[in-house]
C-alpha atoms as a PDB file:
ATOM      1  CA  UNK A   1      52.899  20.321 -36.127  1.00  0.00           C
ATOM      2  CA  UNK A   2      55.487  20.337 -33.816  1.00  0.00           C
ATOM      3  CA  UNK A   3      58.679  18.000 -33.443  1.00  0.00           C
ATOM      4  CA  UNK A   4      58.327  16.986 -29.792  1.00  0.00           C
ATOM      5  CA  UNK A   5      54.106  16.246 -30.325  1.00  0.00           C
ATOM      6  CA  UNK A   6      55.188  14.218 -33.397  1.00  0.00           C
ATOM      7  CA  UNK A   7      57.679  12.620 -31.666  1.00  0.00           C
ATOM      8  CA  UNK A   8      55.430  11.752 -28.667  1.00  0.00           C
ATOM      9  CA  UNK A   9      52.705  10.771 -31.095  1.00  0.00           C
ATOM     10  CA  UNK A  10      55.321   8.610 -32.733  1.00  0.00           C
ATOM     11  CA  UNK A  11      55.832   6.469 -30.002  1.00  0.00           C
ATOM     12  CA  UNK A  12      52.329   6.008 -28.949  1.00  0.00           C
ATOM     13  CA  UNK A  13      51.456   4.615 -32.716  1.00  0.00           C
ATOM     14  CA  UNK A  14      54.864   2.186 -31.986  1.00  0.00           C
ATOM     15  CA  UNK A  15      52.866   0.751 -29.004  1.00  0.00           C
ATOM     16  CA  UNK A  16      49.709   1.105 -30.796  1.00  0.00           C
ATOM     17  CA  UNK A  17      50.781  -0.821 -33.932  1.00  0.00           C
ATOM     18  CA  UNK A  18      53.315  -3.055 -32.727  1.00  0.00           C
ATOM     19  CA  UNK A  19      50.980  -6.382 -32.247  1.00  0.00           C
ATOM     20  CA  UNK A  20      50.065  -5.675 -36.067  1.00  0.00           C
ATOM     21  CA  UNK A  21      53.467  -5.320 -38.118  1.00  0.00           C
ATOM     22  CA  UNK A  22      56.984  -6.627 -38.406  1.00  0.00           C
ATOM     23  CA  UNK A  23      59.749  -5.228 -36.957  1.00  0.00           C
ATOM     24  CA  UNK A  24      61.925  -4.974 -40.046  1.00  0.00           C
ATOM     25  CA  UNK A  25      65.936  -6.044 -40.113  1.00  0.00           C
ATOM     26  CA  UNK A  26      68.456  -3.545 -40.108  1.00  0.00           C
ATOM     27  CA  UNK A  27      71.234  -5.200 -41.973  1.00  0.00           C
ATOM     28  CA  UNK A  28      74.677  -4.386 -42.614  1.00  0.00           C
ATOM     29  CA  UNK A  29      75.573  -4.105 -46.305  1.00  0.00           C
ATOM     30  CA  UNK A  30      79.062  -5.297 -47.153  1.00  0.00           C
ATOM     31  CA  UNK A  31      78.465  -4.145 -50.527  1.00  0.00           C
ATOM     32  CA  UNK A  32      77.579  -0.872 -50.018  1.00  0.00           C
ATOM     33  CA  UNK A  33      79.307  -0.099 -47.146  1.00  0.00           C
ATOM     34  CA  UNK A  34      82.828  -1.139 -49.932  1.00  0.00           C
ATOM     35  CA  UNK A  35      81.069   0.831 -52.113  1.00  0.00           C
ATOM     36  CA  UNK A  36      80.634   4.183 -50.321  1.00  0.00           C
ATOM     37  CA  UNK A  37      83.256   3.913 -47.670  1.00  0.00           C
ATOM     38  CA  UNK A  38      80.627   4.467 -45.259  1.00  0.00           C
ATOM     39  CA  UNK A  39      79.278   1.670 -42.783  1.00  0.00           C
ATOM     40  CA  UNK A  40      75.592   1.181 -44.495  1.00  0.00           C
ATOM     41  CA  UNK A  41      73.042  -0.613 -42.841  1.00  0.00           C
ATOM     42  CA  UNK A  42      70.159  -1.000 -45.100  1.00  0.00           C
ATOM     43  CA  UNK A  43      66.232  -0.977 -42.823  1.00  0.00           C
ATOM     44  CA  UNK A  44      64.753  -3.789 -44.645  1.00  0.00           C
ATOM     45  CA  UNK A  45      61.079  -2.094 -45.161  1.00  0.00           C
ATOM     46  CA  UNK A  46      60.712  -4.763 -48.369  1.00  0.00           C
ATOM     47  CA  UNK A  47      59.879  -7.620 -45.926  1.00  0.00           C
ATOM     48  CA  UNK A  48      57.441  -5.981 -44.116  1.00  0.00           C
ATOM     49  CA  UNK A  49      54.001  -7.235 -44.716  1.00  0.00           C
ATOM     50  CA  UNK A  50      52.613  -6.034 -47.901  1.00  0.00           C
ATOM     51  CA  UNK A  51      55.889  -5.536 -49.035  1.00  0.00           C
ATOM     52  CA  UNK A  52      56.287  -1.539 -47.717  1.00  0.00           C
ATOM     53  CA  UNK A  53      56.772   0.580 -44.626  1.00  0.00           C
ATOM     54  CA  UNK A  54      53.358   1.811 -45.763  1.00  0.00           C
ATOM     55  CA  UNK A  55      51.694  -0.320 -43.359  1.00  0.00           C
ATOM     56  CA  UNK A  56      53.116   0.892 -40.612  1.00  0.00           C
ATOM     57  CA  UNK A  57      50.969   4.356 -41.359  1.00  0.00           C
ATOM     58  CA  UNK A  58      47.780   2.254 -42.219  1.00  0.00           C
ATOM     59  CA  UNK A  59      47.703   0.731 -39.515  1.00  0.00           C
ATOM     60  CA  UNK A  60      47.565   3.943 -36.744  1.00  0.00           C
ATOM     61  CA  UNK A  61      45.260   5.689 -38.913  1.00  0.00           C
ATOM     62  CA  UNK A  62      42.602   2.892 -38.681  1.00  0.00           C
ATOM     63  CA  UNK A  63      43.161   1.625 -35.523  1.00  0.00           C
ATOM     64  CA  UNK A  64      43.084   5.380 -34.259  1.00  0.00           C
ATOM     65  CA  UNK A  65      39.110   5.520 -35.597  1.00  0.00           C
ATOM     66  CA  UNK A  66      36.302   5.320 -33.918  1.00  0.00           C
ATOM     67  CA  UNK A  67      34.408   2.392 -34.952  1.00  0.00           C
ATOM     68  CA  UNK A  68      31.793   4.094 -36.054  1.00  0.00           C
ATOM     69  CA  UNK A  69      34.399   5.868 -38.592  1.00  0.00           C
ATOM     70  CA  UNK A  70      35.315   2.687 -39.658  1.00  0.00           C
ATOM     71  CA  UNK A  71      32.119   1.121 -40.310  1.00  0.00           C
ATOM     72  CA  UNK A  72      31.212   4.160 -42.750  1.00  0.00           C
ATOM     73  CA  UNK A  73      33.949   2.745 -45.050  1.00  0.00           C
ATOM     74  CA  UNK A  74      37.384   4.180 -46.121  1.00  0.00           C
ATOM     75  CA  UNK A  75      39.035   5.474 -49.509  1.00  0.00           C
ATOM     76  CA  UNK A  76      42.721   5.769 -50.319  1.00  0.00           C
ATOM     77  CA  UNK A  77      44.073   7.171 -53.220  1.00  0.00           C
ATOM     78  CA  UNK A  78      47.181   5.401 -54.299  1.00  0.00           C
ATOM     79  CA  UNK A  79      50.574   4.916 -56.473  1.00  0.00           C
ATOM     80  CA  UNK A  80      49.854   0.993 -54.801  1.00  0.00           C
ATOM     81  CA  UNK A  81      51.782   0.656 -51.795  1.00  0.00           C
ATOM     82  CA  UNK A  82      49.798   2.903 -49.523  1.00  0.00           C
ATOM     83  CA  UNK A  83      46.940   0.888 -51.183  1.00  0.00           C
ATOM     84  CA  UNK A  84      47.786  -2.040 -50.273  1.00  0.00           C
ATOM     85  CA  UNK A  85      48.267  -1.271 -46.739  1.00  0.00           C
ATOM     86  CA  UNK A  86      44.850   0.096 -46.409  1.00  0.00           C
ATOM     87  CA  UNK A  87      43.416  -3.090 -47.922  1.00  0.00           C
ATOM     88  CA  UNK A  88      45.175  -5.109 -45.761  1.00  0.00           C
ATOM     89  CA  UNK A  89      44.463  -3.192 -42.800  1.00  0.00           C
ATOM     90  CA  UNK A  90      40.646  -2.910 -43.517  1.00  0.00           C
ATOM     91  CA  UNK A  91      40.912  -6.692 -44.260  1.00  0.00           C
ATOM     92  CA  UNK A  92      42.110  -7.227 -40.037  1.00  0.00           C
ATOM     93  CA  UNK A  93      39.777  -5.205 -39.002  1.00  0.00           C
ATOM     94  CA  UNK A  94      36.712  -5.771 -41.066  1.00  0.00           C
ATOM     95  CA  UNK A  95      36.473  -2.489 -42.949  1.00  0.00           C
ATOM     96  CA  UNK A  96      34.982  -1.907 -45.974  1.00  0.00           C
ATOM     97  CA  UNK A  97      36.222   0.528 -48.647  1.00  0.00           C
ATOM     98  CA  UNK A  98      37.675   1.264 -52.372  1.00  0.00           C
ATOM     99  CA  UNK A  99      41.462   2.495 -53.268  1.00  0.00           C
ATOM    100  CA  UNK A 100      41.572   4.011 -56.216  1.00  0.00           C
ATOM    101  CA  UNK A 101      44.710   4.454 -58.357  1.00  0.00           C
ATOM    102  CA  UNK A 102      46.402   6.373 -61.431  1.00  0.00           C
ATOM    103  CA  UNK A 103      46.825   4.865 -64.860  1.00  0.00           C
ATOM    104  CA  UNK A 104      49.454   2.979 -65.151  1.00  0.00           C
ATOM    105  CA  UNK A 105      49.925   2.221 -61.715  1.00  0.00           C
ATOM    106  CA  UNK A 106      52.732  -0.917 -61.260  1.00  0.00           C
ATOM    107  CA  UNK A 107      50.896  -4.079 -61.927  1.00  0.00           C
ATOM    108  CA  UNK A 108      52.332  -5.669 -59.188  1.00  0.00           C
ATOM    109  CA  UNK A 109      51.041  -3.540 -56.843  1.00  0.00           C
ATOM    110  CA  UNK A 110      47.889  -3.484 -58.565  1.00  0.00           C
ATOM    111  CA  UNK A 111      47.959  -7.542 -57.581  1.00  0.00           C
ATOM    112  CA  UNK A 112      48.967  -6.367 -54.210  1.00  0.00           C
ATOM    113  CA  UNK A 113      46.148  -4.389 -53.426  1.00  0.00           C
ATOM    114  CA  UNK A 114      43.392  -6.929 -54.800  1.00  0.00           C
ATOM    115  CA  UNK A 115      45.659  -9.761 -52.995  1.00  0.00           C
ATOM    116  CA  UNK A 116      44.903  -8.426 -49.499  1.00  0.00           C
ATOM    117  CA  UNK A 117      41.167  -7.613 -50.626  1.00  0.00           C
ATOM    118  CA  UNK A 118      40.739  -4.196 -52.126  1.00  0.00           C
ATOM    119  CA  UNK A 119      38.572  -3.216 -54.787  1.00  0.00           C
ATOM    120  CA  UNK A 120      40.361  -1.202 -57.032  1.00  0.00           C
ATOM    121  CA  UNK A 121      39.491   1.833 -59.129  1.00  0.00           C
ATOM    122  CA  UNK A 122      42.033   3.769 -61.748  1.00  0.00           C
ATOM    123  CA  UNK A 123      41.172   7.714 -61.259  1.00  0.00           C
ATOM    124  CA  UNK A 124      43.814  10.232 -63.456  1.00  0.00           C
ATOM    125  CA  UNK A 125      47.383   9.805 -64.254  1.00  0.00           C
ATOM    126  CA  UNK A 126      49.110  11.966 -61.828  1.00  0.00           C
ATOM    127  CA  UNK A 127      48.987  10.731 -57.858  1.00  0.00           C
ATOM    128  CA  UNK A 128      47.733  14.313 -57.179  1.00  0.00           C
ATOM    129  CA  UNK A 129      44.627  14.251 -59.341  1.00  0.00           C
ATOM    130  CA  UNK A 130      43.799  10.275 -57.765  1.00  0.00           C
ATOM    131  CA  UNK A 131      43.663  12.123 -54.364  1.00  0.00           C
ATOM    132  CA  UNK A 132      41.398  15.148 -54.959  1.00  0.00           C
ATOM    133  CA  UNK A 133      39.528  12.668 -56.651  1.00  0.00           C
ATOM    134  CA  UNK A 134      39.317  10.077 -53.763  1.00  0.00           C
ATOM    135  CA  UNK A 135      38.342  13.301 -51.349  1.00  0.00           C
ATOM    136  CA  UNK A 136      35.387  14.371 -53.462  1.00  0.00           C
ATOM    137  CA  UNK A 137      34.233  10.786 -53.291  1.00  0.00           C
ATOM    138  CA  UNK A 138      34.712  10.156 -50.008  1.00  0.00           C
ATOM    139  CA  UNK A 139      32.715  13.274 -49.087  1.00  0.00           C
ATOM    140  CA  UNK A 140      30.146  12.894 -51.175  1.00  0.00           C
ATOM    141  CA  UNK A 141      29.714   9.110 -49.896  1.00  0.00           C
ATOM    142  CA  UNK A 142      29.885   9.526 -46.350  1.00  0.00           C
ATOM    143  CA  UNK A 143      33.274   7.623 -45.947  1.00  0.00           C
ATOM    144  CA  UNK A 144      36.508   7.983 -44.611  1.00  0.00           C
ATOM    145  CA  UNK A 145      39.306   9.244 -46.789  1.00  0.00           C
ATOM    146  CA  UNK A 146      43.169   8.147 -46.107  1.00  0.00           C
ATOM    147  CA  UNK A 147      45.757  10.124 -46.832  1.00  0.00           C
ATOM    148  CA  UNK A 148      48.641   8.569 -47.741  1.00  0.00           C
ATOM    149  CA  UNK A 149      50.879  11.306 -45.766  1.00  0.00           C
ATOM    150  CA  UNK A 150      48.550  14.284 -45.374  1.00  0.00           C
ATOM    151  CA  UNK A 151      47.490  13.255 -42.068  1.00  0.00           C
ATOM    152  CA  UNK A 152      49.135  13.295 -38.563  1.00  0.00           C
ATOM    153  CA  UNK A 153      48.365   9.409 -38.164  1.00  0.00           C
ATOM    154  CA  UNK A 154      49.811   7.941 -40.821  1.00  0.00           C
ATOM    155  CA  UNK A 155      53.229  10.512 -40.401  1.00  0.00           C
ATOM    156  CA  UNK A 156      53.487   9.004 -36.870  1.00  0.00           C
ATOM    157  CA  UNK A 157      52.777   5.833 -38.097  1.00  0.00           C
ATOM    158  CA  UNK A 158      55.571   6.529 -40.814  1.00  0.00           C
ATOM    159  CA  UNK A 159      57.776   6.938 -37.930  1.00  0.00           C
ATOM    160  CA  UNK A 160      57.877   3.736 -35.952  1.00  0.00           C
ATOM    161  CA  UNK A 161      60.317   2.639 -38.874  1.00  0.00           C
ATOM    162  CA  UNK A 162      62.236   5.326 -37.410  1.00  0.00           C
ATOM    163  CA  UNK A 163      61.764   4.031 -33.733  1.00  0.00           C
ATOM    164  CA  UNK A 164      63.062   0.612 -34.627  1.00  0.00           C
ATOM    165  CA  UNK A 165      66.267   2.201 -36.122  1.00  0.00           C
ATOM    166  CA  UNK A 166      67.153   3.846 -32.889  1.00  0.00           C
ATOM    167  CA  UNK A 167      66.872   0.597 -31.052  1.00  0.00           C
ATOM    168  CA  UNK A 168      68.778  -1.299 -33.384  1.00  0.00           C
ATOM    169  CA  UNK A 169      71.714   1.338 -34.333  1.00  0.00           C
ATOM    170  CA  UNK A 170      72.117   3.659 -31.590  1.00  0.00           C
ATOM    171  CA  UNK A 171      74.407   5.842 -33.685  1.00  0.00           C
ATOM    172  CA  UNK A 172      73.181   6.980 -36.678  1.00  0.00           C
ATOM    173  CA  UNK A 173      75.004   9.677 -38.330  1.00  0.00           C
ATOM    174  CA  UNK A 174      72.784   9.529 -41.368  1.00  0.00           C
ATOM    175  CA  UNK A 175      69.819   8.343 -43.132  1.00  0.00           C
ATOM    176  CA  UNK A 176      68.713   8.376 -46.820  1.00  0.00           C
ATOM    177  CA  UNK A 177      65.040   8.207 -47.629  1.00  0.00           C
ATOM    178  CA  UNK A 178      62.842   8.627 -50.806  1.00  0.00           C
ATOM    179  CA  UNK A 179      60.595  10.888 -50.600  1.00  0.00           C
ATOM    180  CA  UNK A 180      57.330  11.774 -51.978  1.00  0.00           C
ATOM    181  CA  UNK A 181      54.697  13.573 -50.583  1.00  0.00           C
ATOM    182  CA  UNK A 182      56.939  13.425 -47.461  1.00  0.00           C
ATOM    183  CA  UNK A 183      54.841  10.556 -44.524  1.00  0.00           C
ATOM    184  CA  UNK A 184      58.252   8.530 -44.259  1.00  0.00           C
ATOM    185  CA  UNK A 185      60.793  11.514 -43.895  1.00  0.00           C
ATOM    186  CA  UNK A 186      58.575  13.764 -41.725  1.00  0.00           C
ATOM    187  CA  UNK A 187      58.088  10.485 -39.411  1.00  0.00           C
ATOM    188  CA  UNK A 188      60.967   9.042 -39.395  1.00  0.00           C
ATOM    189  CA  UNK A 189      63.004  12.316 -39.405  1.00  0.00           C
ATOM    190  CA  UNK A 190      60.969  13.928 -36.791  1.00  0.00           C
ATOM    191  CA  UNK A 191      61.656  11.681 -34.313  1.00  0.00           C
ATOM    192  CA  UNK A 192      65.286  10.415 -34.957  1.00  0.00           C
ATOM    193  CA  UNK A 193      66.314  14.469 -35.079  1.00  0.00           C
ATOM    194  CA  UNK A 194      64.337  14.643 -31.511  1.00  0.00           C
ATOM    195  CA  UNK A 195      66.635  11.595 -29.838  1.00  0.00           C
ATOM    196  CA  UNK A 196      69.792  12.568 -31.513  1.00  0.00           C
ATOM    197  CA  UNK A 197      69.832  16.531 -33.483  1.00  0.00           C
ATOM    198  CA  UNK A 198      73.556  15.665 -35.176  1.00  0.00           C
ATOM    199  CA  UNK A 199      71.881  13.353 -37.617  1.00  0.00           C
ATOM    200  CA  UNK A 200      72.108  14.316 -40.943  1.00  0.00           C
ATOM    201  CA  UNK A 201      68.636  13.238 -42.783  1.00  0.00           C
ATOM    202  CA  UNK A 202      68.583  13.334 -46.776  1.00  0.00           C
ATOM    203  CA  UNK A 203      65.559  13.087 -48.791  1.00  0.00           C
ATOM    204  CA  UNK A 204      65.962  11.473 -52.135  1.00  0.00           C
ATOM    205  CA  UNK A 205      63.724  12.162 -54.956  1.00  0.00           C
ATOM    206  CA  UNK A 206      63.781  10.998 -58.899  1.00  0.00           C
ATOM    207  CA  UNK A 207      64.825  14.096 -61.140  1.00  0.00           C
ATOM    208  CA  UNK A 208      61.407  12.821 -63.024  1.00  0.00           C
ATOM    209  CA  UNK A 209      59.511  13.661 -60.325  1.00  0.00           C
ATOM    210  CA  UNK A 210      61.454  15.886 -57.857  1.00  0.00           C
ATOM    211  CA  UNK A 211      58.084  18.252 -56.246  1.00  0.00           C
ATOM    212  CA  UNK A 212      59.085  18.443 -52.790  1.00  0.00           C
ATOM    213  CA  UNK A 213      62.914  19.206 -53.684  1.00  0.00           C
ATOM    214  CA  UNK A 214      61.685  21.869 -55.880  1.00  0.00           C
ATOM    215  CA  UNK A 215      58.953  23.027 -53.162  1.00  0.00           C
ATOM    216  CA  UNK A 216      61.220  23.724 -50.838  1.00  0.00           C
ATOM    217  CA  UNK A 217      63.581  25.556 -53.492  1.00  0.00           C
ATOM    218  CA  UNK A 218      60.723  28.256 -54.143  1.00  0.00           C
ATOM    219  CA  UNK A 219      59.619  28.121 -50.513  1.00  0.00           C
ATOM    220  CA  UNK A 220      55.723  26.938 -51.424  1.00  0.00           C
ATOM    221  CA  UNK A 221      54.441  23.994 -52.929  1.00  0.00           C
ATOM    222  CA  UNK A 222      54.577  23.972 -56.595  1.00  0.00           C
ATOM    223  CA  UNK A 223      52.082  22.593 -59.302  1.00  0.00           C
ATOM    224  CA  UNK A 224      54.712  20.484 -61.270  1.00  0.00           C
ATOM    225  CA  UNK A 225      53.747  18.123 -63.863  1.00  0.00           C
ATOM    226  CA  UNK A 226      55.905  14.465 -63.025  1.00  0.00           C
ATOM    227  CA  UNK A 227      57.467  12.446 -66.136  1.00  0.00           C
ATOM    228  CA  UNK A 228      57.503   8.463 -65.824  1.00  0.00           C
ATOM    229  CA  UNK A 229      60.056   6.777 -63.020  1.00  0.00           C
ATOM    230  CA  UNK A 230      60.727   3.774 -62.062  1.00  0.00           C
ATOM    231  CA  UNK A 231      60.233   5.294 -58.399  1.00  0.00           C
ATOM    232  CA  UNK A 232      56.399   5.005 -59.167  1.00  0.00           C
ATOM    233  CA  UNK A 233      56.126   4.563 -55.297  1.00  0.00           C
ATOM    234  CA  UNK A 234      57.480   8.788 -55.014  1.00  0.00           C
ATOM    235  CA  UNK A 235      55.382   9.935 -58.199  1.00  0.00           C
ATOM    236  CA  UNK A 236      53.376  12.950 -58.280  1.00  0.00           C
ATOM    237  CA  UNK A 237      52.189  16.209 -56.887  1.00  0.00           C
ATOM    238  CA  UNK A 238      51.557  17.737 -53.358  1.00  0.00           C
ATOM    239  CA  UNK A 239      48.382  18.553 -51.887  1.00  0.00           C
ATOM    240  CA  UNK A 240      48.316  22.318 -51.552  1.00  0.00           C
ATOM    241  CA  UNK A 241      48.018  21.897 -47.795  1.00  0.00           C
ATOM    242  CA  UNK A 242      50.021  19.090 -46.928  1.00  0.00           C
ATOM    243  CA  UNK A 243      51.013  19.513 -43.355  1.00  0.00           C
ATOM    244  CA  UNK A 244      54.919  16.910 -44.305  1.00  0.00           C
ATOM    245  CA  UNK A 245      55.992  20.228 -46.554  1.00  0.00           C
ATOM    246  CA  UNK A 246      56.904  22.493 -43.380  1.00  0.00           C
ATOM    247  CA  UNK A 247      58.033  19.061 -41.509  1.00  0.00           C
ATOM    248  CA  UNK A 248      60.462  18.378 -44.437  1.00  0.00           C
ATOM    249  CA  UNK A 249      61.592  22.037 -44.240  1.00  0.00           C
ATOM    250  CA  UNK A 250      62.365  21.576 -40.425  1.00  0.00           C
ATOM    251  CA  UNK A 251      63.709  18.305 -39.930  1.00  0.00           C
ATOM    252  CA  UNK A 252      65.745  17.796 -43.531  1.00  0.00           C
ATOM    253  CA  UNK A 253      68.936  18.018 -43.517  1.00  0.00           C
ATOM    254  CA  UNK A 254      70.259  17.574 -47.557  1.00  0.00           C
ATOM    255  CA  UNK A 255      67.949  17.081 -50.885  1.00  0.00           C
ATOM    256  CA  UNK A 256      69.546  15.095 -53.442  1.00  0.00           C
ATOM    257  CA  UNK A 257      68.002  14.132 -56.793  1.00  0.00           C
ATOM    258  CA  UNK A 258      68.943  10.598 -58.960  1.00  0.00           C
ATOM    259  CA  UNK A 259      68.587   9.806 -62.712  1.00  0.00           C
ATOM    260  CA  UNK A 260      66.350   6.993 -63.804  1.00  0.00           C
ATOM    261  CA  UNK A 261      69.580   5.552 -64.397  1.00  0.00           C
ATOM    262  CA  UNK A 262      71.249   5.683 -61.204  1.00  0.00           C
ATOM    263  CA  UNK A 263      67.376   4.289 -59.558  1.00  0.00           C
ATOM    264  CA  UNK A 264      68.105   0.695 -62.216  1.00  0.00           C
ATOM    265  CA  UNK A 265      72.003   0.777 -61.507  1.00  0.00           C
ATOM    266  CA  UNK A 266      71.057   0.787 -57.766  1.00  0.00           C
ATOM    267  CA  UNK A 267      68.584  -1.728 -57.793  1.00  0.00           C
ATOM    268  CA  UNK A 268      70.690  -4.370 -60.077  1.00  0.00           C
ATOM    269  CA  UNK A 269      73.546  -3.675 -57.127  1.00  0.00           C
ATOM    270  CA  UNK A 270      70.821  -4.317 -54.672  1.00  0.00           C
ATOM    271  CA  UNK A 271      69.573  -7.441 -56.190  1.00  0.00           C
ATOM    272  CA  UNK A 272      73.088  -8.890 -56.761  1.00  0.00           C
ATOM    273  CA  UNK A 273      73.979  -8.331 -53.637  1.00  0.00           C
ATOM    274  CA  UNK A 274      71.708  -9.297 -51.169  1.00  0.00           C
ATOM    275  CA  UNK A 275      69.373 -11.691 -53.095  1.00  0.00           C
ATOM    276  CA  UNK A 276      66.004  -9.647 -52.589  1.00  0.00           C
ATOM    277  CA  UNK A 277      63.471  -7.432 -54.346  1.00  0.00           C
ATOM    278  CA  UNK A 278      63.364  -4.082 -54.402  1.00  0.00           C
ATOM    279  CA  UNK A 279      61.199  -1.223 -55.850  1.00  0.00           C
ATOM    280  CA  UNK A 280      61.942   2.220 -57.770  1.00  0.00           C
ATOM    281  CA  UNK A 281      61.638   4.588 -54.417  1.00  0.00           C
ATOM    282  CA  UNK A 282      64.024   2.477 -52.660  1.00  0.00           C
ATOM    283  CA  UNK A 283      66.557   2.210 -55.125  1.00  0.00           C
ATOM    284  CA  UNK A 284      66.417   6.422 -55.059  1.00  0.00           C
ATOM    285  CA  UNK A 285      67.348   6.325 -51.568  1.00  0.00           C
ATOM    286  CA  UNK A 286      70.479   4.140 -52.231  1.00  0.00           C
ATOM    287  CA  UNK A 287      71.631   6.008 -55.587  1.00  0.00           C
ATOM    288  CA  UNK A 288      71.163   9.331 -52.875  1.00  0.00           C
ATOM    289  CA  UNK A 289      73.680   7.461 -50.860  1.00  0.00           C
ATOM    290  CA  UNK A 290      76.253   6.506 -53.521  1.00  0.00           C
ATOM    291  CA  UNK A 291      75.716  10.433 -54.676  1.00  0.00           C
ATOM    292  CA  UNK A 292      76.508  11.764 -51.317  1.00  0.00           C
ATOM    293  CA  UNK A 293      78.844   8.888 -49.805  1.00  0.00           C
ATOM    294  CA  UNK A 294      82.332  11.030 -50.202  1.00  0.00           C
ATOM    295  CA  UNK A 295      80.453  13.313 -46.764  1.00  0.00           C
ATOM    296  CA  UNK A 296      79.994   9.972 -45.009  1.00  0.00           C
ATOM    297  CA  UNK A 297      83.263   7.604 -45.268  1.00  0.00           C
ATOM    298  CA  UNK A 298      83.879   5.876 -41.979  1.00  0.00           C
ATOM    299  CA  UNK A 299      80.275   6.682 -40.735  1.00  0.00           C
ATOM    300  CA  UNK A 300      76.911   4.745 -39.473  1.00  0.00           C
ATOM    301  CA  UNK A 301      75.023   5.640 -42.551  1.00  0.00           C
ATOM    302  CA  UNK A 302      71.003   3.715 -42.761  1.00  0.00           C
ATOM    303  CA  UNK A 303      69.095   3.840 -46.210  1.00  0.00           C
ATOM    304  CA  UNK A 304      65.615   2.763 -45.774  1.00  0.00           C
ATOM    305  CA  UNK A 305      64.929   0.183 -48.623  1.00  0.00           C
ATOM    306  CA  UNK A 306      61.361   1.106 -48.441  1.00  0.00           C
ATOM    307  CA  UNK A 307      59.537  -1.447 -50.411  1.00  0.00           C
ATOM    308  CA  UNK A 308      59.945  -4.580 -52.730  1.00  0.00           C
ATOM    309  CA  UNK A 309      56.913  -4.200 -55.290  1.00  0.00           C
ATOM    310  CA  UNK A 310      58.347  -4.343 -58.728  1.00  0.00           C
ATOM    311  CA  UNK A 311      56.391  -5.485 -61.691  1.00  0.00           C
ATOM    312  CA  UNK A 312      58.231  -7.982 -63.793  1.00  0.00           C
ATOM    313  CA  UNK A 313      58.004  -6.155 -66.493  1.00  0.00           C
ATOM    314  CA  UNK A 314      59.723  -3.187 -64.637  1.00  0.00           C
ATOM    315  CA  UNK A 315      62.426  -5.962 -63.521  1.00  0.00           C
ATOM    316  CA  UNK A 316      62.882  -7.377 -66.858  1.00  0.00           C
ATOM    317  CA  UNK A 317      63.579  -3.680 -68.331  1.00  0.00           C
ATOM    318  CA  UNK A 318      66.227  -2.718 -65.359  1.00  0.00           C
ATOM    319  CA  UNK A 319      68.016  -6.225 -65.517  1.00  0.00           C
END
C-alpha cells in the first residue's frame, strides 16, 4: 500500500473516528527525559478507552462496514487488547460477534473483553494459530473477521494516534513503538514519515518474541515459535500475507530488541514515576528508548505507552 494513500486514509479514519475515542495526552516525562538526556514525551495510549490505542483501529474498521456486514456478526482473534476494542465497538454499534483468544491470554484483559460485552473463546497458544483459526470460523459462519493489523482499516485507524502527535509536538525527531504484527508502526509511522521524512521511527520488540525484527533480517516473514513475555500485547507470529511487513520495511527507521528484564525495569520506572498502569508492550517501547537514548540527547523523542492492561498477578511478579 502506498505511503501517501495510507496517509490520506489516515486522516479520513481521524475524522471518521474522532466523535468515538479520546484524544490521548502527550506528556512530558521528567523522569525519562533525566534519564535518557533526551526530551521524552510519553503518548498516553493507557487512558484511552479500553485501556489501548487498539480502539482507535476498531473503531474505522466497523464504522467503515456496510451495515449489512455488520449485522452478519464479527470475529477477532486476540492477545486481549484488540479484543477488547472490538467488543466495545460492537457494543456502540449493536454488533454481534465472538473474540477468541490464546491460552493464557492476560486475565485482565480477559475481564476487559467480557467487561465491554464480548463472548470469549480460547483457540491455540500462539496469536498466529488464534487468527487462522478465527478466519476459518468466520468463513465458514458467514461473519466478518477483524484483523487486528492485517487490514488497511484498522492500520489507518492505528494511525490517528499518530495524527494527534503531530498536533501536539510539532517536532518530533523520534518515536519508539512496540511492535507486533506491525497496525501501530505502519499507521503511525506512515503518516508521521509523510508530514515530516527526518523522523527517526524505532520499532521495539521483546527478544522472546522478536518475528517482525527477524522478518525483516531474512527479508520474508518467518515461522518463529514465541517464548512467554510480559509484552503479551506483541506476542506471536505473522500472517504469511500481512500487508504491515513491507510498511515496516518502508517506513522503519531502527529495530531494537529488550530483555524481559529491561520490559519489568521499565515498567517499575513507569509506575514510580508517573503514578499509572502500564502493560508489557509499552514498557518495550520505553526500555527501546533507554537502549537507544545516547543517539537522541537534547532531542523531542515520543514513546507511545500503548496500553495499561496488566494482570495483577503480572504486577505482583514485576514489582
Amino acid at each position: 500500500m502506498r505511503q501517501d494513500l495510507l496517509s490520506a486514509n489516515v486522516v479520513l479514519a481521524a475524522n471518521r473516528i474522532a466523535p468515538y475515542i479520546c484524544e490521548t495526552l502527550l506528556d512530558h516525562s521528567p523522569f525519562f527525559s533525566e534519564l535518557t538526556g533526551a526530551n521524552v514525551f510519553l503518548k498516553l495510549e493507557n487512558l484511552q478507552f479500553t485501556g489501548s490505542f487498539k480502539l482507535r483501529g476498531a473503531f474505522n474498521k466497523l464504522l467503515s462496514m456496510t451495515s449489512e456486514q455488520r449485522a452478519a456478526g464479527c470475529v477477532a482473534a486476540s492477545s486481549g487488547n484488540h479484543g477488547a476494542a472490538v467488543a466495545f465497538v460492537m457494543s456502540k454499534l449493536d454488533t454481534k460477534g465472538v473474540i477468541f483468544v490464546p491460552e493464557g491470554t492476560s486475565t485482565a484483559k480477559v475481564e476487559t473483553i467480557k467487561n465491554a460485552g464480548g463472548k470469549v473463546q480460547f483457540i491455540g497458544t500462539d496469536g498466529l494459530d488464534t487468527e487462522k483459526f478465527a478466519r476459518k470460523y468466520a468463513a465458514e459462519n458467514g461473519m466478518y473477521y477483524l484483523s487486528p493489523y492485517n487490514d488497511e482499516d484498522v492500520i489507518a485507524g492505528q494511525g490517528t494516534c499518530g495524527v494527534e502527535i503531530a498536533k501536539q509536538l510539532p517536532q518530533v525527531d523520534a518515536i519508539f513503538i512496540a511492535v507486533g504484527g506491525g497496525g501501530l508502526i505502519s499507521g503511525v509511522g506512515s503518516f508521521l514519515k509523510l508530514i515530516n521524512p527526518s523522523i527517526s521511527v524505532v520499532a521495539c520488540q521483546p527478544a522472546a518474541s522478536a518475528v517482525m525484527t527477524e522478518s525483516v533480517k531474512a527479508g520474508e516473514i518467518l515461522e518463529l515459535q514465541s517464548k512467554p513475555t510480559l509484552s503479551d500485547g506483541t506476542a506471536g507470529g505473522i500472517e504469511a500475507d500481512a500487508i504491515t511487513f513491507d510498511i515496516c520495511r518502508t517506513v522503519t527507521d531502527d529495530y531494537v530488541v529488550v530483555s524481559e528484564d529491561q520490559i519489568a525495569e521499565a515498567i517499575r520506572q513507569f509506575i514510580d514515576a508517573h503514578h499509572m498502569l502500564a502493560e508489557g508492550a509499552a514498557g518495550v517501547a520505553l526500555a527501546g528508548l533507554k537502549l537507544r537514548a545516547d543517539k537522541y540527547e537534547g532531542k523531542n523523542v515520543v514513546v507511545i505507552v500503548c496500553g495499561g492492561n496488566i494482570s495483577k498477578e503480572t504486577l505482583k511478579k514485576i514489582i
